[in-house]
Protein backbone atom coordinates (compact mmCIF):
# COMPACT_ATOMS: atom_id res chain seq x y z
CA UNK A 1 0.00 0.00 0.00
CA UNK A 2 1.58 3.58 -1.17
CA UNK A 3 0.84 6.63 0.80
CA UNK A 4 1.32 10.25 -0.07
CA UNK A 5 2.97 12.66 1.17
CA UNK A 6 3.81 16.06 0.97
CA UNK A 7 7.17 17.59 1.89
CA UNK A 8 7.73 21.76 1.78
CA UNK A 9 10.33 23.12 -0.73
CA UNK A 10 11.96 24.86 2.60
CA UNK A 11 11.83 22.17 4.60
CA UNK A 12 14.26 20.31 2.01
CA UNK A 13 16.16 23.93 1.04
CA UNK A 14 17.08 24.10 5.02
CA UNK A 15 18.14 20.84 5.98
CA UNK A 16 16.91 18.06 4.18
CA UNK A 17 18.94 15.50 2.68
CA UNK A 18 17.38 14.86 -1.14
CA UNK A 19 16.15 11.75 -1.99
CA UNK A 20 14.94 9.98 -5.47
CA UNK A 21 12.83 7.10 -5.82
CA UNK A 22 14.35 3.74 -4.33
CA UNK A 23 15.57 5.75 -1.88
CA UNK A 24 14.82 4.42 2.31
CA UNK A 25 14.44 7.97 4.05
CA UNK A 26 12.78 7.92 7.63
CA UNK A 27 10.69 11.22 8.16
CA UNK A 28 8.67 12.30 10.94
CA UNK A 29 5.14 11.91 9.40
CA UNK A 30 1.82 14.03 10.15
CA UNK A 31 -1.53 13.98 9.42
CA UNK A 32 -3.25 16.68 7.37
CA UNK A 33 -5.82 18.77 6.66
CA UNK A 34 -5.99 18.29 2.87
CA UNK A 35 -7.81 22.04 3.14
CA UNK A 36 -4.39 23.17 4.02
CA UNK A 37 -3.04 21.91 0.35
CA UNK A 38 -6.35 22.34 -1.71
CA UNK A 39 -5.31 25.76 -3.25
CA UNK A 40 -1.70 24.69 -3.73
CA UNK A 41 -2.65 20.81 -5.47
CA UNK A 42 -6.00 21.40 -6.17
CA UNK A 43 -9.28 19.68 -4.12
CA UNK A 44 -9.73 16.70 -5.70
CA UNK A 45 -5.01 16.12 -5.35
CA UNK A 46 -5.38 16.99 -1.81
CA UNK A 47 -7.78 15.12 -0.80
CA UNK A 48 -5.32 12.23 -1.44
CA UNK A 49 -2.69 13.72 0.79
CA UNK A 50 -2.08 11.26 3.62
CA UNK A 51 0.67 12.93 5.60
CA UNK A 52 3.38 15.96 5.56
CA UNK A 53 6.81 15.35 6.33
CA UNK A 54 8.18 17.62 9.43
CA UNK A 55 11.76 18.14 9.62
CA UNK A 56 11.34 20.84 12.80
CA UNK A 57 10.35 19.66 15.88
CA UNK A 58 9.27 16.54 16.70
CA UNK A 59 5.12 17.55 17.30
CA UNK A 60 3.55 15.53 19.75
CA UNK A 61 6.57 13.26 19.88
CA UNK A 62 5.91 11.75 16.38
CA UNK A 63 8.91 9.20 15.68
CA UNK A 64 10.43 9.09 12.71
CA UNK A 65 8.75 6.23 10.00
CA UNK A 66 11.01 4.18 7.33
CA UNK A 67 9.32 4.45 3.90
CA UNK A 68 10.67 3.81 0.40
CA UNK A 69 9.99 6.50 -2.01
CA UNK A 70 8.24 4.99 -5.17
CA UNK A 71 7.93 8.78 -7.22
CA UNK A 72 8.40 12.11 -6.73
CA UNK A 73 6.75 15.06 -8.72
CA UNK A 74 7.37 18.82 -8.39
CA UNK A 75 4.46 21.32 -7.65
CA UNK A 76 4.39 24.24 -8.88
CA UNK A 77 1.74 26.95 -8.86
CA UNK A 78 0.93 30.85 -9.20
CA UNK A 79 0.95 33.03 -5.98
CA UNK A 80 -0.75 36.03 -5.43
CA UNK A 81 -2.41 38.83 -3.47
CA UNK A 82 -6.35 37.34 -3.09
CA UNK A 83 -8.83 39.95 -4.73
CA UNK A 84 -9.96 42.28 -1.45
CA UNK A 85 -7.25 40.99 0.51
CA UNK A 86 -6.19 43.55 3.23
CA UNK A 87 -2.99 42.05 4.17
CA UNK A 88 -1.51 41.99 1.06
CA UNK A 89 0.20 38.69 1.14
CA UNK A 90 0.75 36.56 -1.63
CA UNK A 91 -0.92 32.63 -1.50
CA UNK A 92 -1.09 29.74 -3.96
CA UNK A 93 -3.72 30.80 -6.65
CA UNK A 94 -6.34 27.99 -7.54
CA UNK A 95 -6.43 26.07 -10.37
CA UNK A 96 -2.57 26.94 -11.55
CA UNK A 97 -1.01 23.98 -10.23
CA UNK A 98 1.80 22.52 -12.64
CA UNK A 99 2.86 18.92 -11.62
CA UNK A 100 6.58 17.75 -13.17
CA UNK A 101 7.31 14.05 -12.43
CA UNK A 102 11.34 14.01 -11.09
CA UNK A 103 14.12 11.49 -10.72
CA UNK A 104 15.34 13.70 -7.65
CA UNK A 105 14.13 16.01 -4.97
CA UNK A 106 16.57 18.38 -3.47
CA UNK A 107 15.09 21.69 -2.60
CA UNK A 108 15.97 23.13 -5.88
CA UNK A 109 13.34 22.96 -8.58
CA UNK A 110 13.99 24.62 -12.25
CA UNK A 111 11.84 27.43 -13.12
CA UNK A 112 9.06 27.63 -14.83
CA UNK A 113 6.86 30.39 -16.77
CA UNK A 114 4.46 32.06 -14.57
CA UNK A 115 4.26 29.34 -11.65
CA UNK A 116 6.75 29.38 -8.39
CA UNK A 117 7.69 25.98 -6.30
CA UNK A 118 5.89 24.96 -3.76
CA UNK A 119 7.51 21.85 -2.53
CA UNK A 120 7.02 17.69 -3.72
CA UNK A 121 4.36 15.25 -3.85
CA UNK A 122 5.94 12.20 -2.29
CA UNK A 123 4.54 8.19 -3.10
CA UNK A 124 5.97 5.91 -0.81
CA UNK A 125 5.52 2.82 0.68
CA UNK A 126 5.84 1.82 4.20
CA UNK A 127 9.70 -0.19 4.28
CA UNK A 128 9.63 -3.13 5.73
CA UNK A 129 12.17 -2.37 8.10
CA UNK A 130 14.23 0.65 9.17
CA UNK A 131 16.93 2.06 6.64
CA UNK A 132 19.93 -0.08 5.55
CA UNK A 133 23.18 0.82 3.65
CA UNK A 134 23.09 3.00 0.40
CA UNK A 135 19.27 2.99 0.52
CA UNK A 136 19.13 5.10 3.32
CA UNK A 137 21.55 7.69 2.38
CA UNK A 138 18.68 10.18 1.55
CA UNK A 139 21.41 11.39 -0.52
């Protein structure tokens, strides 16, 4: 059984080791609200969000779970002030998600026309047991 997850550009740009399918990484896994991500992936995309991976803090004393990372794709999407906003701060518009299947995630996606990055949509399967060898190197 695959799961999804979600991991933040910044979490990956500050101190995440990058990873590419095949890869064993063990990440501190949370729950969601797939509201949080609807804007960003889209309703129907989020809804199929299991988890986030947390690289800060340990919330709630969450310990870290092995999984195998089957594919990784890029998200990219438009930001911008919402029409009547007051504060004047830029969010994820709807319905300009761009999704680009990589080979590697490491913080650094290449830039695309009229979208920004937004972080990864992570498949992965549970592993079997805890990370071994090259497999775990998370790169």
């Amino acid at each position: 059984m695959t799961v999804t997850i979600w991991v933040d550009d910044w979490q990956i740009k500050c101190c995440g080791p990058s990873f590419a399918p095949g890869d064993v990484v063990s990440w501190t896994l949370l729950e969601v609200d797939p509201e949080d991500y609807a804007d960003v992936v889209g309703g129907e995309r989020a809804d199929r969000i299991d988890f986030r991976e947390e690289h800060h803090g340990q919330e709630g004393g969450h310990a870290p779970t092995s999984v195998e990372v089957v594919s990784i794709a890029e998200v990219h999407c438009r930001y911008g002030v919402p029409p009547g906003a007051t504060d004047k701060v830029n969010h994820p518009v709807p319905g300009t998600t761009v999704l680009v299947p990589v080979e590697e995630a490491d913080g650094w996606a290449t830039a695309l026309p009229d979208v920004g990055f937004a972080g990864y949509l992570v498949t992965a399967r549970r592993a079997a047991d805890g990370p071994e060898g090259a497999a775990a190197r998370g790169r």
